[in-house]
PDB file of N, CA and C in Angstrom:
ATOM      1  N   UNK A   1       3.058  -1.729   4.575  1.00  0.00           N
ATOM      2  CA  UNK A   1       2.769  -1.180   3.253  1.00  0.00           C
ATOM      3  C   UNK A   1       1.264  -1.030   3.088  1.00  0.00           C
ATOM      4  N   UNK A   2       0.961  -0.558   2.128  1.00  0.00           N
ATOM      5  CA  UNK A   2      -0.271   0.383   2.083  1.00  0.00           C
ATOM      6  C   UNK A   2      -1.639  -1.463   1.252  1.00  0.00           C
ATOM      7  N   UNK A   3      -2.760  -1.040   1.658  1.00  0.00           N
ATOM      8  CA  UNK A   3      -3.647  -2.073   1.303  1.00  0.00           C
ATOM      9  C   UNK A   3      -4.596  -1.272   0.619  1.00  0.00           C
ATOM     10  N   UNK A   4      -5.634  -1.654  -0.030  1.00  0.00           N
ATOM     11  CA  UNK A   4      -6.644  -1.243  -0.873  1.00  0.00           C
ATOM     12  C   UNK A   4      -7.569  -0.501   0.354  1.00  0.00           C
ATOM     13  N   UNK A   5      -8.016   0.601  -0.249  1.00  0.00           N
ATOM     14  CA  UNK A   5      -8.822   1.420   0.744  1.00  0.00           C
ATOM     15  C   UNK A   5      -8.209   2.137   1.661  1.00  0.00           C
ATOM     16  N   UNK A   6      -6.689   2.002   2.001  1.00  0.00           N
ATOM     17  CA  UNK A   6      -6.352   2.709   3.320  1.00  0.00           C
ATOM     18  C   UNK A   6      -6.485   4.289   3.020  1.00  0.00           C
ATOM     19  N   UNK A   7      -6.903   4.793   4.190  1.00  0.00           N
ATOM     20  CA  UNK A   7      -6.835   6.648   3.856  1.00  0.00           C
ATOM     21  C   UNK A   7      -6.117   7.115   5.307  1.00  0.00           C
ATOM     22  N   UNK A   8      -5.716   7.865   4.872  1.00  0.00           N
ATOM     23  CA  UNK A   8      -5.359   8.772   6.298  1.00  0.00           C
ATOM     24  C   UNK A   8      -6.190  10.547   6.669  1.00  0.00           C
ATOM     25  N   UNK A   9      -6.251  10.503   7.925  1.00  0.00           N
ATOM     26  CA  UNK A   9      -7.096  11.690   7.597  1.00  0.00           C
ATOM     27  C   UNK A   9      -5.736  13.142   8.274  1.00  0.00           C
ATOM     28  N   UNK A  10      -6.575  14.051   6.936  1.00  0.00           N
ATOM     29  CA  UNK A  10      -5.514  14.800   7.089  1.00  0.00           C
ATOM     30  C   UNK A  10      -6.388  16.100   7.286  1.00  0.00           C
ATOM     31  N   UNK A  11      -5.520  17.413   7.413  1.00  0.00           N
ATOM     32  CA  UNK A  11      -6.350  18.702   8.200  1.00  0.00           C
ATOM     33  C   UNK A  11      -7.448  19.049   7.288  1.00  0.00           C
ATOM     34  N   UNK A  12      -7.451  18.597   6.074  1.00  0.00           N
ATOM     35  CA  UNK A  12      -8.542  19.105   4.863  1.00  0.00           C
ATOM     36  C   UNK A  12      -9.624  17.921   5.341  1.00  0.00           C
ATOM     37  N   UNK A  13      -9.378  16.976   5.725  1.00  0.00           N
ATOM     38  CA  UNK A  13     -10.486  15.810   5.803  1.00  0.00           C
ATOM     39  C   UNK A  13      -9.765  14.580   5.716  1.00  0.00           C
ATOM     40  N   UNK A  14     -10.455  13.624   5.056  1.00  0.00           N
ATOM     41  CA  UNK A  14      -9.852  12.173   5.014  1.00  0.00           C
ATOM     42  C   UNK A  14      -9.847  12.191   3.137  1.00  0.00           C
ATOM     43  N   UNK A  15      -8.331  11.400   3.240  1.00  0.00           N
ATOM     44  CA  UNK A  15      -7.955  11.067   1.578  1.00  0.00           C
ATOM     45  C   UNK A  15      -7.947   9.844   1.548  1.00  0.00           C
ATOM     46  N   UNK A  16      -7.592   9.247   0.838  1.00  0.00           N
ATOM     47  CA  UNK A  16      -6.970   7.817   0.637  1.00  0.00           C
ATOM     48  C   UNK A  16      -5.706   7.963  -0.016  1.00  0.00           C
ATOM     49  N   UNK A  17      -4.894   6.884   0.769  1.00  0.00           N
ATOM     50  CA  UNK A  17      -3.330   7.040   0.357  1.00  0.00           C
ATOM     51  C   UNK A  17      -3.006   6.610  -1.318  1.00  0.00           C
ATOM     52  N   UNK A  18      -3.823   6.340  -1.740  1.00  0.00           N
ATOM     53  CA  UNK A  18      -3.732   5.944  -3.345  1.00  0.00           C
ATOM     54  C   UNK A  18      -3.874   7.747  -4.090  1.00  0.00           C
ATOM     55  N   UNK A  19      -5.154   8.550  -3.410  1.00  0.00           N
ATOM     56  CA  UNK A  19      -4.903  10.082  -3.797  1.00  0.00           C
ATOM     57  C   UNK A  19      -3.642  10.682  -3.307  1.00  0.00           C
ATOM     58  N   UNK A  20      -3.039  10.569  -2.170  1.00  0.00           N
ATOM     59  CA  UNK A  20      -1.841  11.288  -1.325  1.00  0.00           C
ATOM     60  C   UNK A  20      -0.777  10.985  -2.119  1.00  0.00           C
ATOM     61  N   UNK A  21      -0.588   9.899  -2.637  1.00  0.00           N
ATOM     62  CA  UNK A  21       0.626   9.373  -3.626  1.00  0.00           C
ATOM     63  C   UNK A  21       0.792  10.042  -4.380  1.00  0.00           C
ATOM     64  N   UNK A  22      -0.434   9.944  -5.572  1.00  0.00           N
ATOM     65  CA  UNK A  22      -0.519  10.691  -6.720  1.00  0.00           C
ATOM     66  C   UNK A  22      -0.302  12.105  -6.475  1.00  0.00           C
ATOM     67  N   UNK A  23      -1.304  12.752  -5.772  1.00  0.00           N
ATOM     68  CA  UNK A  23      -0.784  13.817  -5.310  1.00  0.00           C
ATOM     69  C   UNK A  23       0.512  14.532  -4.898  1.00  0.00           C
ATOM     70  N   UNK A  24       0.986  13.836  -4.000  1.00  0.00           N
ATOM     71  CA  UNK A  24       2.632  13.911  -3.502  1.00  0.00           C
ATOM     72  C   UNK A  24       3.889  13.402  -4.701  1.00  0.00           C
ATOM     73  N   UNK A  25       3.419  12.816  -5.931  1.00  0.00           N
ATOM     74  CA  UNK A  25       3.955  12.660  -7.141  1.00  0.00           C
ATOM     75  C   UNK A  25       4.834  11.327  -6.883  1.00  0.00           C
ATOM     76  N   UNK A  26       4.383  10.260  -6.251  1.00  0.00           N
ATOM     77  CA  UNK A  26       5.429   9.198  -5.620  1.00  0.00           C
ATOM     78  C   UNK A  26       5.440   8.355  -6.715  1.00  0.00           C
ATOM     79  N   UNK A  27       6.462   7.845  -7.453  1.00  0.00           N
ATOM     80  CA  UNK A  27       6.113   6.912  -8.792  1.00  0.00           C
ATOM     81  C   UNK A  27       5.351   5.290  -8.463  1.00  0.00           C
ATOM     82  N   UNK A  28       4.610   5.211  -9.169  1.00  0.00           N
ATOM     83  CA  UNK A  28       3.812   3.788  -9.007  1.00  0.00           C
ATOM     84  C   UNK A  28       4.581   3.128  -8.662  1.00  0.00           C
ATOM     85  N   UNK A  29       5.618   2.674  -8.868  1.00  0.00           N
ATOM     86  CA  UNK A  29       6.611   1.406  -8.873  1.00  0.00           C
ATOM     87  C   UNK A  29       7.091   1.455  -7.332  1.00  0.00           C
ATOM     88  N   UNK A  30       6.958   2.672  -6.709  1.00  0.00           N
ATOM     89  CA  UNK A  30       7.590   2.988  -4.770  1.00  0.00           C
ATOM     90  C   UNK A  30       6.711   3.127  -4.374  1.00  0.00           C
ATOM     91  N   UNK A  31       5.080   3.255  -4.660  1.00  0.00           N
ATOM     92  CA  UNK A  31       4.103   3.299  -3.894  1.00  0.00           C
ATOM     93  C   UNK A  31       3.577   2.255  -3.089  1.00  0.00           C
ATOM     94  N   UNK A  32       4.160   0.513  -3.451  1.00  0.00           N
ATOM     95  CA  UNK A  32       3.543  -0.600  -2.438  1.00  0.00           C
ATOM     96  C   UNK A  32       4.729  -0.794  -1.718  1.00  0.00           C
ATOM     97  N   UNK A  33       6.306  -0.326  -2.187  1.00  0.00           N
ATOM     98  CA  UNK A  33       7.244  -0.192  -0.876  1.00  0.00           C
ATOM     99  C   UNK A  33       7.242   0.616   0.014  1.00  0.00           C
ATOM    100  N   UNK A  34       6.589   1.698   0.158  1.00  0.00           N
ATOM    101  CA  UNK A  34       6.734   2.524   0.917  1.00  0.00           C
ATOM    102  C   UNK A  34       6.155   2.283   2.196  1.00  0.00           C
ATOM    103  N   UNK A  35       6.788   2.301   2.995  1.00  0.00           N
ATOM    104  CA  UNK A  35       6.823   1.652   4.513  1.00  0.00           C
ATOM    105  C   UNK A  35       5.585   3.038   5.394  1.00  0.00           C
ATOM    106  N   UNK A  36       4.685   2.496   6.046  1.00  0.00           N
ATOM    107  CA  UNK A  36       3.880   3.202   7.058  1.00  0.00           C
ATOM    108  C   UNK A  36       3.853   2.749   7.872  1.00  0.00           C
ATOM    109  N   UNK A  37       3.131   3.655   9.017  1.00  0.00           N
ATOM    110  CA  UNK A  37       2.931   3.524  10.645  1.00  0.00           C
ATOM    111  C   UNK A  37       1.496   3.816  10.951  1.00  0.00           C
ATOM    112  N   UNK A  38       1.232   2.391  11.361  1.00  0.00           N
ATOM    113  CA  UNK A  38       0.027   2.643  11.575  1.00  0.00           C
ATOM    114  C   UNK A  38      -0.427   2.064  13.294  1.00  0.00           C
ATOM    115  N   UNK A  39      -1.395   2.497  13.635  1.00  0.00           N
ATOM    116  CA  UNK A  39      -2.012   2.591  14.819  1.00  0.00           C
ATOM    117  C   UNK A  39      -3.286   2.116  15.188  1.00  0.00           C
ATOM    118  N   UNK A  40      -3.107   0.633  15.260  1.00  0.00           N
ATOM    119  CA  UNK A  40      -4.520   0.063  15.342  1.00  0.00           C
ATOM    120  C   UNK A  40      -4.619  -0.320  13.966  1.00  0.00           C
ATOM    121  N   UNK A  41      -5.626   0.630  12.904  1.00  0.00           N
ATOM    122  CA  UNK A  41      -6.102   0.480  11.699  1.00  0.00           C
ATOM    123  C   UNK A  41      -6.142   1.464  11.364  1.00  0.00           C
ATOM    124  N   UNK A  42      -5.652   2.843  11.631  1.00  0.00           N
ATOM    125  CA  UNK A  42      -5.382   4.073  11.699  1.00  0.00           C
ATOM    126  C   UNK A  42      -3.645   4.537  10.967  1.00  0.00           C
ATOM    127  N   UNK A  43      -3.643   5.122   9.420  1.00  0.00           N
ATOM    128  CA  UNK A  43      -2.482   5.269   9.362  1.00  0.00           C
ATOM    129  C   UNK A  43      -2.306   6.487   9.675  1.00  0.00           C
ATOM    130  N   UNK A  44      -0.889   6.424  10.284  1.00  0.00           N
ATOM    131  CA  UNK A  44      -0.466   7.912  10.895  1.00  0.00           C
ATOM    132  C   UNK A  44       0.627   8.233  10.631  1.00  0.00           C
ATOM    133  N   UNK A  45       1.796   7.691   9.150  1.00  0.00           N
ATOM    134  CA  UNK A  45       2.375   8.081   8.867  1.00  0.00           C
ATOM    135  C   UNK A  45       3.034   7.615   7.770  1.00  0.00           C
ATOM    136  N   UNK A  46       2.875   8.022   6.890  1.00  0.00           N
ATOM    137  CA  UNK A  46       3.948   7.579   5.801  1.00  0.00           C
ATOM    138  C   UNK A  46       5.485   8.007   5.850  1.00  0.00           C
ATOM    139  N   UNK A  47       6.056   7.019   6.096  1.00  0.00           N
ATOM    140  CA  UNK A  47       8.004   7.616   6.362  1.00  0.00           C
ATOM    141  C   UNK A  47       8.172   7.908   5.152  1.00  0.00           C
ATOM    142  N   UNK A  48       8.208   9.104   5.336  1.00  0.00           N
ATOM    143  CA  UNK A  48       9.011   9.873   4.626  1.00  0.00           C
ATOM    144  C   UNK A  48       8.384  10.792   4.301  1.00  0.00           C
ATOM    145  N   UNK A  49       7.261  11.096   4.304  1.00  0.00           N
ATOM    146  CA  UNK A  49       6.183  11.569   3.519  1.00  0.00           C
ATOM    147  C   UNK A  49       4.939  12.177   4.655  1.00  0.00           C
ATOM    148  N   UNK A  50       4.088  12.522   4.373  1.00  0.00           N
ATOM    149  CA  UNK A  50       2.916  12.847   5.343  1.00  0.00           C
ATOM    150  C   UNK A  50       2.381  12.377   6.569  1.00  0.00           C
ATOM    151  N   UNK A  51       1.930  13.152   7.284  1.00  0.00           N
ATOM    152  CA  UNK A  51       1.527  12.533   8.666  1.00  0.00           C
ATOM    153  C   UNK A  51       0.198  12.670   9.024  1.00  0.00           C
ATOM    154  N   UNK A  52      -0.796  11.912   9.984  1.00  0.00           N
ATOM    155  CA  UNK A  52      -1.967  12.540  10.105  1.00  0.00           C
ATOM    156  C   UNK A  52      -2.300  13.394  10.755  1.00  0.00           C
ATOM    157  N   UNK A  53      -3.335  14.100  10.654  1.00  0.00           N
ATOM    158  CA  UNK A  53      -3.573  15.406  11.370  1.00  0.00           C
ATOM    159  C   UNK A  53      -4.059  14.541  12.502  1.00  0.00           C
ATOM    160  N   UNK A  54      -4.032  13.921  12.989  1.00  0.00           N
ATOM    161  CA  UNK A  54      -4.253  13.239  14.713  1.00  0.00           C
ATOM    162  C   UNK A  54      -3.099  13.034  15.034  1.00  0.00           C
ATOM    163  N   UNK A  55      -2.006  12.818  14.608  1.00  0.00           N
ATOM    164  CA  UNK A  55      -0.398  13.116  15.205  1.00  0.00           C
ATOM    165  C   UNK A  55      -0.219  14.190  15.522  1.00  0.00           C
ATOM    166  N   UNK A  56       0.710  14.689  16.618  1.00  0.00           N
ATOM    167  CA  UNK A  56       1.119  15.355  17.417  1.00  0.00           C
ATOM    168  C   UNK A  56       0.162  16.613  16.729  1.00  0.00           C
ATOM    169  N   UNK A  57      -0.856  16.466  18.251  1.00  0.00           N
ATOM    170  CA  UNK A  57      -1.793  17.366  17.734  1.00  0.00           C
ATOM    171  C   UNK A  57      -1.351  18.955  19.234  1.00  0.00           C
ATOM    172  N   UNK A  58      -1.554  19.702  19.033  1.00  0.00           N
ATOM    173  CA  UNK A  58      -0.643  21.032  19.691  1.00  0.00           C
ATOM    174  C   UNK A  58      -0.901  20.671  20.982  1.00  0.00           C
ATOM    175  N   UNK A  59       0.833  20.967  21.839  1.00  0.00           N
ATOM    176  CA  UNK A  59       1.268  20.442  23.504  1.00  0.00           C
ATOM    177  C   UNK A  59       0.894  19.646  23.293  1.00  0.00           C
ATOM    178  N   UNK A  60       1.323  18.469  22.158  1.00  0.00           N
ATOM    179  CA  UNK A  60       1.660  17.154  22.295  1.00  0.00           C
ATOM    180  C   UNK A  60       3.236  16.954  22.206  1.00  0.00           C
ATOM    181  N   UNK A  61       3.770  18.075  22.016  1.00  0.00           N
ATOM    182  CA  UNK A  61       5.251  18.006  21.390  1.00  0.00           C
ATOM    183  C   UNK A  61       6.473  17.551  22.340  1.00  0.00           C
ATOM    184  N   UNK A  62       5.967  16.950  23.818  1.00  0.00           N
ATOM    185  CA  UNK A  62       6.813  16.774  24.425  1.00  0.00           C
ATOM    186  C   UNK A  62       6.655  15.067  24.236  1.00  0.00           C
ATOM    187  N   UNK A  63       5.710  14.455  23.303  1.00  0.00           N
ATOM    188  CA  UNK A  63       5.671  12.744  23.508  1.00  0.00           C
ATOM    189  C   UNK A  63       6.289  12.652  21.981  1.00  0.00           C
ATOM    190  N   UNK A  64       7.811  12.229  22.196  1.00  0.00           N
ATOM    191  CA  UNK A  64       8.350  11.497  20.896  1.00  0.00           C
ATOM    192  C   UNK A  64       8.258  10.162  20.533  1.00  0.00           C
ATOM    193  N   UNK A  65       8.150   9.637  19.509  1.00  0.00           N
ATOM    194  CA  UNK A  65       8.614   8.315  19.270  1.00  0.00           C
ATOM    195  C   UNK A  65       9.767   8.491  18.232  1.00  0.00           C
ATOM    196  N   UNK A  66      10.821   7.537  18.698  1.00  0.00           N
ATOM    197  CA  UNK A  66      11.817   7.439  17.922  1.00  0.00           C
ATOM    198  C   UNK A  66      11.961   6.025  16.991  1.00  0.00           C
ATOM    199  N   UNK A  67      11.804   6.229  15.663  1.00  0.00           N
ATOM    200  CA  UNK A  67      12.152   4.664  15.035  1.00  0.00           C
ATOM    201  C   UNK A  67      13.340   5.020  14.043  1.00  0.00           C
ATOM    202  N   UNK A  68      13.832   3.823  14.035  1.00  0.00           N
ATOM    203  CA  UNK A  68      14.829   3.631  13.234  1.00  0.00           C
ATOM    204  C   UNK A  68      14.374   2.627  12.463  1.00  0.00           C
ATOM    205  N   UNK A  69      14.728   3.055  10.964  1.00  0.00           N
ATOM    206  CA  UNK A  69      14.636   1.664   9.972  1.00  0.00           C
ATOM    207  C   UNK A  69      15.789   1.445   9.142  1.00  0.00           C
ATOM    208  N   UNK A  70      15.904   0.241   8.738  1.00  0.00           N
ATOM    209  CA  UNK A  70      17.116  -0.219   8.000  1.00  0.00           C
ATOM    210  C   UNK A  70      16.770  -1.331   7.367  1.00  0.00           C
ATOM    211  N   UNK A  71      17.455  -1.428   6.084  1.00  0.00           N
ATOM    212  CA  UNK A  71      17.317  -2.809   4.970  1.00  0.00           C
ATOM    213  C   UNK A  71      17.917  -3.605   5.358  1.00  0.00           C
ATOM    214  N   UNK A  72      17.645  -4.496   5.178  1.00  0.00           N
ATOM    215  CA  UNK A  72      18.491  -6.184   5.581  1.00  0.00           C
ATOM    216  C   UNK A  72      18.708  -6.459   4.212  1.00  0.00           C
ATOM    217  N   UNK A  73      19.682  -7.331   3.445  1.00  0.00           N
ATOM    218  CA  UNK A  73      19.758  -8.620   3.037  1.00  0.00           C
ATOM    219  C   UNK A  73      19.320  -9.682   3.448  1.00  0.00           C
ATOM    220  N   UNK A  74      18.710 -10.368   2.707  1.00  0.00           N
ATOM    221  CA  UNK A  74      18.078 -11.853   3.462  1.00  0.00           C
ATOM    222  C   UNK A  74      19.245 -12.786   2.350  1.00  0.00           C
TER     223      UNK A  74
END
């Protein structure tokens, strides 16, 4: 989940995921659940939602990653 300051950089430049939210219209209350992928200290994807422009950057399209996610009950 997302921390104070994180940005991702996207083809316009670098945002911060607190602008991308708002922007993308995500309601406050799903914005600290919302699950990302990050790389190092580098986010590169919000599931469900945006990706960075350093992901599959062109004839990269033959390297997939596949994830699966699912809720538990605890």
């Amino acid at each position: 989940t997302r921390r104070p300051g994180d940005s991702m950089q996207l083809s316009a430049g670098r945002k911060t995921l607190k602008k991308i939210m708002i922007d993308d219209k995500i309601p406050r209350e799903k914005r600290d659940k919302l699950p990302l992928l990050a790389a190092g200290g580098e986010i590169i994807w919000m599931i469900g939602g945006r990706r960075s422009a350093r992901c599959l950057q062109p004839g990269d399209y033959h390297k997939v990653l596949y994830l699966s996610l699912e809720e538990r009950g605890f």
